[in-house]
N, C-alpha and C. Protein backbone atom coordinates (compact mmCIF):
# COMPACT_ATOMS: atom_id res chain seq x y z
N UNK A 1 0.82 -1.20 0.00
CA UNK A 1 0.00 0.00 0.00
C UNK A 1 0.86 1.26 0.00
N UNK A 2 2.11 1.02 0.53
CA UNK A 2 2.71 2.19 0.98
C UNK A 2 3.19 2.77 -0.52
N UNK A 3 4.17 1.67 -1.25
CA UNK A 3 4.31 1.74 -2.43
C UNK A 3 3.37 2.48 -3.67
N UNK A 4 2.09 1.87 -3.12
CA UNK A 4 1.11 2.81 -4.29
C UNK A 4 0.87 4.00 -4.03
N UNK A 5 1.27 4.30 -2.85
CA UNK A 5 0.72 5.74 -2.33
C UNK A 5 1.90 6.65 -2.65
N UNK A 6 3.05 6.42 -2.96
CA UNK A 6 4.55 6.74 -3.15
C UNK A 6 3.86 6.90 -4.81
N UNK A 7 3.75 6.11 -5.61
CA UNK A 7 3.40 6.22 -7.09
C UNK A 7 2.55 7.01 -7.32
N UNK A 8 1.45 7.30 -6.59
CA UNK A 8 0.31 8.12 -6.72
C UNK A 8 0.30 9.67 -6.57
N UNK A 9 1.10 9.68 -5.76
CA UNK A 9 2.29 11.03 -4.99
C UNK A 9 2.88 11.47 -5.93
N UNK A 10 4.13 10.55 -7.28
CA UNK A 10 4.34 11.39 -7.93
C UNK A 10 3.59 11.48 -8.54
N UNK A 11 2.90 11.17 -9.04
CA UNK A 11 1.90 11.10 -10.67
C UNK A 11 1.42 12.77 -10.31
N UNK A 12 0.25 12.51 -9.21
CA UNK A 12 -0.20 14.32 -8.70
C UNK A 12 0.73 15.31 -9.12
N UNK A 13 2.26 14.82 -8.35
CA UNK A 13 3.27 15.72 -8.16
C UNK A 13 3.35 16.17 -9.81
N UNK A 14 3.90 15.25 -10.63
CA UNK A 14 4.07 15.61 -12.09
C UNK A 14 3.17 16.16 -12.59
N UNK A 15 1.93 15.88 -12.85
CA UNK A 15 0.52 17.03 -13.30
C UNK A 15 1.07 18.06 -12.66
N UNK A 16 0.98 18.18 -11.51
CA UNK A 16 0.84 19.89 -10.55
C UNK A 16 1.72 20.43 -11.57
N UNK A 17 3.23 20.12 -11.25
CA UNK A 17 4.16 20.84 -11.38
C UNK A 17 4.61 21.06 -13.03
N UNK A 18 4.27 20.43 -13.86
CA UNK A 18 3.86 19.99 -15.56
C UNK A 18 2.64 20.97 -16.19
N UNK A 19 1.94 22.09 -15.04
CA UNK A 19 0.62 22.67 -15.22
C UNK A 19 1.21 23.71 -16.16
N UNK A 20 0.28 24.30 -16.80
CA UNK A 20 1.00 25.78 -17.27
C UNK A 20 0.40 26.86 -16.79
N UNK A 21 -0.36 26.37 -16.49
CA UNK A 21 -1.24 27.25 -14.86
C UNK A 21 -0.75 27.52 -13.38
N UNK A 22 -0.60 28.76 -12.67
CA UNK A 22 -0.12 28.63 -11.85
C UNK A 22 -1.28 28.02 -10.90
N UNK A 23 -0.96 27.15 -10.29
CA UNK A 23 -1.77 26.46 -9.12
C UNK A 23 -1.40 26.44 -7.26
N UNK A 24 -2.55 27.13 -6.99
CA UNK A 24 -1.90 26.82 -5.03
C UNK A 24 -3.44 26.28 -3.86
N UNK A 25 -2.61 25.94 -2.91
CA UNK A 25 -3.81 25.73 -2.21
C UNK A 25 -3.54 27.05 -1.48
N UNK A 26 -4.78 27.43 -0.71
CA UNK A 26 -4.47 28.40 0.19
C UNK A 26 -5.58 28.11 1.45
N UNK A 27 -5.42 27.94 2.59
CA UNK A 27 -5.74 28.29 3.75
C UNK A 27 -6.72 29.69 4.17
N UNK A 28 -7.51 28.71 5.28
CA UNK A 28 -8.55 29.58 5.49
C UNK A 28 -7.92 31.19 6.53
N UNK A 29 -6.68 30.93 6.74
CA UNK A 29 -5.60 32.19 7.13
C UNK A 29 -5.27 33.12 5.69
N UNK A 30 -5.46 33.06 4.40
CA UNK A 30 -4.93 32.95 3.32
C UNK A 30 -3.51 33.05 3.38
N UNK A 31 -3.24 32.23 3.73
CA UNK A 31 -1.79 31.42 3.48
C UNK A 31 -1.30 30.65 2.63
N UNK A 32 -0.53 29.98 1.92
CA UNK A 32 -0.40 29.29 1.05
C UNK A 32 0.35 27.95 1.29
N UNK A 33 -0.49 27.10 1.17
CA UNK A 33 0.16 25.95 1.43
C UNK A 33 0.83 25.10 1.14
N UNK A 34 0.43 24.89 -0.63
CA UNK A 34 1.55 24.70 -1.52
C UNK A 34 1.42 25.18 -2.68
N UNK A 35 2.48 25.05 -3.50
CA UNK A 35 2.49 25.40 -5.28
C UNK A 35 2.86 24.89 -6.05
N UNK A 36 2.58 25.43 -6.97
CA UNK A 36 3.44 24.28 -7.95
C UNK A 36 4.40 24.82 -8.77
N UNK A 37 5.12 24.47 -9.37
CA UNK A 37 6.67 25.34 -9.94
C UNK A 37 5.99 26.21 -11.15
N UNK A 38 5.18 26.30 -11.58
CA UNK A 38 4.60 27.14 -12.69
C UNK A 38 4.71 28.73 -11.60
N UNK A 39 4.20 28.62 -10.26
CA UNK A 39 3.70 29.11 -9.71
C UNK A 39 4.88 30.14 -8.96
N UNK A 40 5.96 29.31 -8.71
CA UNK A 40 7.00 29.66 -8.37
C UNK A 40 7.72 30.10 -9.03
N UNK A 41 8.21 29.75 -10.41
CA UNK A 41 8.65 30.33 -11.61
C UNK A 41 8.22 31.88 -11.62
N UNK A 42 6.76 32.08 -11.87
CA UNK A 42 6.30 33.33 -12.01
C UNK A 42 6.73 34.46 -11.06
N UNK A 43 6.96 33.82 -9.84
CA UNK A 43 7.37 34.50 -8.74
C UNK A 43 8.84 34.73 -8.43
N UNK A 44 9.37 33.78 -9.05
CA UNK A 44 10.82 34.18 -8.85
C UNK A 44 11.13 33.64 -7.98
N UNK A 45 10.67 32.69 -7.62
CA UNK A 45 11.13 32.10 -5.95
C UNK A 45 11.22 30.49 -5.90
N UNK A 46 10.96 29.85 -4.93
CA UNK A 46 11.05 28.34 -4.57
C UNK A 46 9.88 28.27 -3.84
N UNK A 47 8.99 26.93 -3.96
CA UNK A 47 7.95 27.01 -2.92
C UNK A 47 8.42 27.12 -1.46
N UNK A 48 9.85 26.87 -0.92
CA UNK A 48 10.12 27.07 0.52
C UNK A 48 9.77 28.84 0.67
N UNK A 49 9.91 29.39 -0.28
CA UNK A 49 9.98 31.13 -0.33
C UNK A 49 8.18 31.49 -0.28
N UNK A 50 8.01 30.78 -0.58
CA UNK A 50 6.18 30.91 -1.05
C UNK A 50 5.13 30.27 0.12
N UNK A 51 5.72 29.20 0.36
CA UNK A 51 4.32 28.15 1.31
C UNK A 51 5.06 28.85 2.98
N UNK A 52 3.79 29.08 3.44
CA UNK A 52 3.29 28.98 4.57
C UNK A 52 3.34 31.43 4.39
N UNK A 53 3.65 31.96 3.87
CA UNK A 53 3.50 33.21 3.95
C UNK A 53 2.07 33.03 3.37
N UNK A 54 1.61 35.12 3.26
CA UNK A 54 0.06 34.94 3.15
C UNK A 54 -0.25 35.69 1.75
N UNK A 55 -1.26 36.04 1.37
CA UNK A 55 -1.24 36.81 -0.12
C UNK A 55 -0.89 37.82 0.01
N UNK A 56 -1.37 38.73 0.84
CA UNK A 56 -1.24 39.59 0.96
C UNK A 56 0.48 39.86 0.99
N UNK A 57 1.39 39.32 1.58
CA UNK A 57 2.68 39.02 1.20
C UNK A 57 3.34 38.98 0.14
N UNK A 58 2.84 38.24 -1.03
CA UNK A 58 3.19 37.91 -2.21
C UNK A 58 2.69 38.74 -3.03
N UNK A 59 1.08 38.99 -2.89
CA UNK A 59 0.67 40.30 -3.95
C UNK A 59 0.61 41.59 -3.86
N UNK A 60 1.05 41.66 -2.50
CA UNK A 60 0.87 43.62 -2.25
C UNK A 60 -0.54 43.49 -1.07
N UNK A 61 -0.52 44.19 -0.06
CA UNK A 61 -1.41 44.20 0.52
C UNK A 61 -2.72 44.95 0.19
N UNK A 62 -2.65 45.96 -0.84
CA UNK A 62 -4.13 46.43 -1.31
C UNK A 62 -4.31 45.47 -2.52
N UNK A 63 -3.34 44.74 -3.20
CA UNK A 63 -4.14 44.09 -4.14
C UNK A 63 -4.86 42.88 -3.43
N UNK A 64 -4.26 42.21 -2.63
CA UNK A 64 -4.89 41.14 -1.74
C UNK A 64 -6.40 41.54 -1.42
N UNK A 65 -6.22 42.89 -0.91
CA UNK A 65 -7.59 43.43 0.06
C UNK A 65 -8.63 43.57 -0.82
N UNK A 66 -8.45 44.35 -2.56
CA UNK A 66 -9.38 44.65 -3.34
C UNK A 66 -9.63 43.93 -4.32
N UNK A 67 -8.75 43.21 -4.92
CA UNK A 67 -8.72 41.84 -5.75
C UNK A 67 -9.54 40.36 -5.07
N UNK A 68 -8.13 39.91 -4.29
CA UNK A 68 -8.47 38.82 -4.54
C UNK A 68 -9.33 38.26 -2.96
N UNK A 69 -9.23 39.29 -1.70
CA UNK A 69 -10.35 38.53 -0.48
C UNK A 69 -11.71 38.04 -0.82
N UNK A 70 -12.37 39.80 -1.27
CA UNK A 70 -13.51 39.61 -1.38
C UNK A 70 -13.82 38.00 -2.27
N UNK A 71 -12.92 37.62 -3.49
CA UNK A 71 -13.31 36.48 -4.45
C UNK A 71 -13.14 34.78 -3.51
N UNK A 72 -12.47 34.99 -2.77
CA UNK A 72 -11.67 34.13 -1.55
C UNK A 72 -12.49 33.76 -0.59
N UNK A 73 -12.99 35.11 -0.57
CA UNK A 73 -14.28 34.77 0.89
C UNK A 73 -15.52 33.96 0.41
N UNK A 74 -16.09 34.44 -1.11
CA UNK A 74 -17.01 33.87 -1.61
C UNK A 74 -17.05 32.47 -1.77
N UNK A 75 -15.62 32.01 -1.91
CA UNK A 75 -15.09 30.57 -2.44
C UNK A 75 -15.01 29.78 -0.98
N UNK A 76 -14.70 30.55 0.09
CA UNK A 76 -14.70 29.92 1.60
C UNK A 76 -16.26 29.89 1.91
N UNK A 77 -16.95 30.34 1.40
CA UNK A 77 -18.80 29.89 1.81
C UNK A 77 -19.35 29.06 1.05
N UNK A 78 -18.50 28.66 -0.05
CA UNK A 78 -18.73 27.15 -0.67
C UNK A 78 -19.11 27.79 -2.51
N UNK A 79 -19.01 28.82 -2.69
CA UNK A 79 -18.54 28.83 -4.38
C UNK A 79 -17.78 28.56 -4.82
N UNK A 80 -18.16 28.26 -6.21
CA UNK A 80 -16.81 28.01 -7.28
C UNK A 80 -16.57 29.53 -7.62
N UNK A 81 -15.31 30.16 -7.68
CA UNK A 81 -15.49 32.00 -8.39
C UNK A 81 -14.68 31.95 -9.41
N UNK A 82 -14.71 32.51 -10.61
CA UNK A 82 -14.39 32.62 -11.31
C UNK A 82 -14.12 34.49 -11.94
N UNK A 83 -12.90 34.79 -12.22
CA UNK A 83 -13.06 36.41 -12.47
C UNK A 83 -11.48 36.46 -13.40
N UNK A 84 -11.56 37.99 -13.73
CA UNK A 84 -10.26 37.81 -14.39
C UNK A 84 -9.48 39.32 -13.79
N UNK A 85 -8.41 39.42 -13.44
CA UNK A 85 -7.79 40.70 -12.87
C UNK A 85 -6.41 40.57 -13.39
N UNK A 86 -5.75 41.96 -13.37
CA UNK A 86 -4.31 42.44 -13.46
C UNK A 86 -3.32 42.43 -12.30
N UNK A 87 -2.21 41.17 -12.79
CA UNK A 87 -1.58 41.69 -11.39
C UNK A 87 -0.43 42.11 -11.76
N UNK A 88 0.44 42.70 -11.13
CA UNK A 88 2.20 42.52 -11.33
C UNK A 88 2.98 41.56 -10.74
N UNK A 89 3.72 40.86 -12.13
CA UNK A 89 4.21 39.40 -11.33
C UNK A 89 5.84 39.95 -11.75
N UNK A 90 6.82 39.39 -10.64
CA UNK A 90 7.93 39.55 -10.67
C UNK A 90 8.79 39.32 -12.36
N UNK A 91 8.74 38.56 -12.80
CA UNK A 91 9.04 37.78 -14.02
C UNK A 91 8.71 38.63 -15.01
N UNK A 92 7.15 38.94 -15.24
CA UNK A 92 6.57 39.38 -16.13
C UNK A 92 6.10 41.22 -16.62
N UNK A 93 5.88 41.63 -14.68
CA UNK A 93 5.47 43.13 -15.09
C UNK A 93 3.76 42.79 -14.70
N UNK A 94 3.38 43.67 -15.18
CA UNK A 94 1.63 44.02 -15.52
C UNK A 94 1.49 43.10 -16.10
N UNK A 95 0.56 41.62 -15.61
CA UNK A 95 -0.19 40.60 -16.56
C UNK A 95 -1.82 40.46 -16.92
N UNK A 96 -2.26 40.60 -17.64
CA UNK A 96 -3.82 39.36 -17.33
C UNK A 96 -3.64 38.15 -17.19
N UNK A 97 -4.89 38.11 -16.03
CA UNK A 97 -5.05 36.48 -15.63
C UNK A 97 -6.63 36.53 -15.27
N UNK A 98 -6.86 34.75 -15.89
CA UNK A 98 -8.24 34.34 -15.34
C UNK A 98 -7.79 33.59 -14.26
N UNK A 99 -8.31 33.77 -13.01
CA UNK A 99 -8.61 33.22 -11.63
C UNK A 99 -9.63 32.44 -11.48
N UNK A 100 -9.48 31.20 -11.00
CA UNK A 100 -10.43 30.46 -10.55
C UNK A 100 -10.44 29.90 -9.05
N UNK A 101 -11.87 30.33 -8.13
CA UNK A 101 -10.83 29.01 -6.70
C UNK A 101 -11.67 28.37 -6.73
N UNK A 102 -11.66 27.42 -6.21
CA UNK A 102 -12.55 26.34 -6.19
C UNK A 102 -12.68 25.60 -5.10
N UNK A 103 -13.53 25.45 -3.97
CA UNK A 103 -13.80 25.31 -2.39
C UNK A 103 -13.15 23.60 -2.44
N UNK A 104 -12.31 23.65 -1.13
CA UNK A 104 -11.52 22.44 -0.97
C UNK A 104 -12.06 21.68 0.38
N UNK A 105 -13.08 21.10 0.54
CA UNK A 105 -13.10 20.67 1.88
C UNK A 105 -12.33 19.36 2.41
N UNK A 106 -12.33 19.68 3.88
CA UNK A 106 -11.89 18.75 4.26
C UNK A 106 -12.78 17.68 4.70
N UNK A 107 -12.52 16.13 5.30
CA UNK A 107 -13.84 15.09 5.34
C UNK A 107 -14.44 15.34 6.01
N UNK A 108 -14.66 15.95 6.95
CA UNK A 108 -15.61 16.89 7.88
C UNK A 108 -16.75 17.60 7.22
N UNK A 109 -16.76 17.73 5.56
CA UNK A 109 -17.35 18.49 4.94
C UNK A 109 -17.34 20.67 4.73
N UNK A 110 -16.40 20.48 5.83
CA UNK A 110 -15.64 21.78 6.21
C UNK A 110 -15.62 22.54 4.64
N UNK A 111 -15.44 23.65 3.80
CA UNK A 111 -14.28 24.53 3.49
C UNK A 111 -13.05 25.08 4.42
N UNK A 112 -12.08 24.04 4.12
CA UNK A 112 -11.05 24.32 5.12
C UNK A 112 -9.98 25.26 4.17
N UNK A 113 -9.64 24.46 2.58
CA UNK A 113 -8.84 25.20 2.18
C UNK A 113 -9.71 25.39 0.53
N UNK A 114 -8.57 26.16 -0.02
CA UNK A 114 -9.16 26.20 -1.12
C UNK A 114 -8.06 26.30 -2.13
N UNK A 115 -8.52 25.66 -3.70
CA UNK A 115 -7.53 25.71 -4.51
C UNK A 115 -7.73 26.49 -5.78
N UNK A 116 -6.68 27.19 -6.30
CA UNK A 116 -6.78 28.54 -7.02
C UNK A 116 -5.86 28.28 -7.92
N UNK A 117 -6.50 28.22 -9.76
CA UNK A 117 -5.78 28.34 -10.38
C UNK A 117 -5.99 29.44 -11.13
N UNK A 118 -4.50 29.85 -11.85
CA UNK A 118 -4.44 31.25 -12.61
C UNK A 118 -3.96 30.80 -13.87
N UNK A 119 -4.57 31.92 -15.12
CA UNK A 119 -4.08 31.42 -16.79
C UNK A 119 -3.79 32.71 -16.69
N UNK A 120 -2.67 32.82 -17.36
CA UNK A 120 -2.21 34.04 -17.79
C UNK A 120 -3.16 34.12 -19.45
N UNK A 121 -3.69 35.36 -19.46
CA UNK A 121 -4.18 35.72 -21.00
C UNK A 121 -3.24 36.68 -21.51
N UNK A 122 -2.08 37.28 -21.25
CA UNK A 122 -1.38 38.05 -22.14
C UNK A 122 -0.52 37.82 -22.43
């Protein structure tokens, strides 16, 4: 069993990190829990640089506040959200991106975390 769970581990791992989407989970702290190297790439960093800080960290604290909570909070009461905004990414400058999060519960039936992917459109 242990073995399949080791195989199954990478397979996830390779999709995640193989995405061309940046992908993260984030915490009901909005924290980030993990990423995937698309994600890190964009950022200029390593996920050790990225996981466990908060958005507001990574995106600027008014873009966090006017962007992306309000869409965050909606997705923590059990929506799917979908929107598209401008951010400035280290790498790139001024981008478009479509945002998606999509409510992650835990077996409790909780929204505990949630997972958020981004397409760059420009």
């Amino acid at each position: 069993m242990l073995e399949f769970l080791k195989k199954e581990k990478s397979f996830a791992d390779h999709i995640l990190n193989n995405s061309r989407s940046m992908i993260s989970i984030i915490n009901r702290d909005y924290i980030y829990e993990k990423v995937n190297t698309t994600f890190c790439n964009a950022q200029l960093g390593m996920a050790e640089s990225i996981v466990g800080r908060s958005l507001g960290d990574v995106w600027g604290h008014d873009t966090f506040r006017d962007k992306i909570k309000p869409n965050i909070d909606r997705c923590f009461s059990g929506a799917t959200v979908k929107y598209e905004a401008s951010f400035t990414i280290p790498q790139a400058g001024k981008r478009f991106f479509e945002v998606v999060f999509r409510p992650f519960p835990a077996e409790s039936g909780e929204i505990s975390h949630l997972l958020a992917e981004t397409f760059g459109l420009t």
